[in-house]
Protein backbone atom coordinates (compact mmCIF):
# COMPACT_ATOMS: atom_id res chain seq x y z
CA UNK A 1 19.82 -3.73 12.25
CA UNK A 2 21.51 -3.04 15.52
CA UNK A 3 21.19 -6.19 18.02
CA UNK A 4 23.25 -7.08 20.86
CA UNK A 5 25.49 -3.99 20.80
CA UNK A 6 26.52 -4.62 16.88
CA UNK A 7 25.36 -4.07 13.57
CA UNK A 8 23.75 -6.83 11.34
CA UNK A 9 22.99 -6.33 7.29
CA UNK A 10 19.71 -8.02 6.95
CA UNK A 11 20.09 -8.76 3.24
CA UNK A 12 20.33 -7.02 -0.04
CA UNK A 13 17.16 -5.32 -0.90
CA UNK A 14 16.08 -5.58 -5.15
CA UNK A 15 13.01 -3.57 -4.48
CA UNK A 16 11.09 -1.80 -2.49
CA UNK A 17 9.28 -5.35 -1.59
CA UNK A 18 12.61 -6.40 -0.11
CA UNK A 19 13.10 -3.78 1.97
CA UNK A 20 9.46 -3.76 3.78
CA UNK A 21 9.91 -7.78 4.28
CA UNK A 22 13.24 -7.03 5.84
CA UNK A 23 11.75 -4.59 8.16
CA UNK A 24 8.58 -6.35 9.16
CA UNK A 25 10.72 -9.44 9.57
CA UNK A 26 12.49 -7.52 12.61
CA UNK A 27 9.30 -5.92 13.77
CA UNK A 28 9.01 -2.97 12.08
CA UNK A 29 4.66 -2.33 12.00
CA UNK A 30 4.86 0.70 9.63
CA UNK A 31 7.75 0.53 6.87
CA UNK A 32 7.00 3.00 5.19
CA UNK A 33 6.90 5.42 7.09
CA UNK A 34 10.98 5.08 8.08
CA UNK A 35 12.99 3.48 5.15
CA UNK A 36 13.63 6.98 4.02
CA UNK A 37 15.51 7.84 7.87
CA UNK A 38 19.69 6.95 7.54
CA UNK A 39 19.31 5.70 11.16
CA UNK A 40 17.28 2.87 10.27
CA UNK A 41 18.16 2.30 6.00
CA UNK A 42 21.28 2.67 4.50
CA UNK A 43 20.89 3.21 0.40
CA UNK A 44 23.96 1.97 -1.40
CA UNK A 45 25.05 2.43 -5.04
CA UNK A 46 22.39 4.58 -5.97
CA UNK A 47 19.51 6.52 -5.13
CA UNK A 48 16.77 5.25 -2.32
CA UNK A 49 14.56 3.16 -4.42
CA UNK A 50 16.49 2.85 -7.71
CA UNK A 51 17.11 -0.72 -8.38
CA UNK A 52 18.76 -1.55 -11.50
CA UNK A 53 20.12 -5.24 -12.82
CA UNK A 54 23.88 -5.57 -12.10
């Protein structure tokens, strides 16, 4: 999230559940329909929407 003129990781994400309550939590109404867009979801350590146990 970008707030304030800086950055902010809203949490680690463990499923695709995660990621839609971090989203709506900062006002996001459709999910969906951007956590596939780089400017808005950063996927780390894997593919978007692989989640495996570490």
């Amino acid at each position: 999230m970008h707030s304030g003129g800086r950055d902010e990781i809203l949490g680690t994400a463990y499923s695709d559940h995660d990621l839609v309550v971090f989203l709506e939590g900062v006002g996001v109404a459709e999910p969906e329909a951007i956590w596939d867009a780089p400017q808005w979801v950063e996927w780390r350590g894997g593919q978007a929407h692989e989640f495996h146990a570490a």
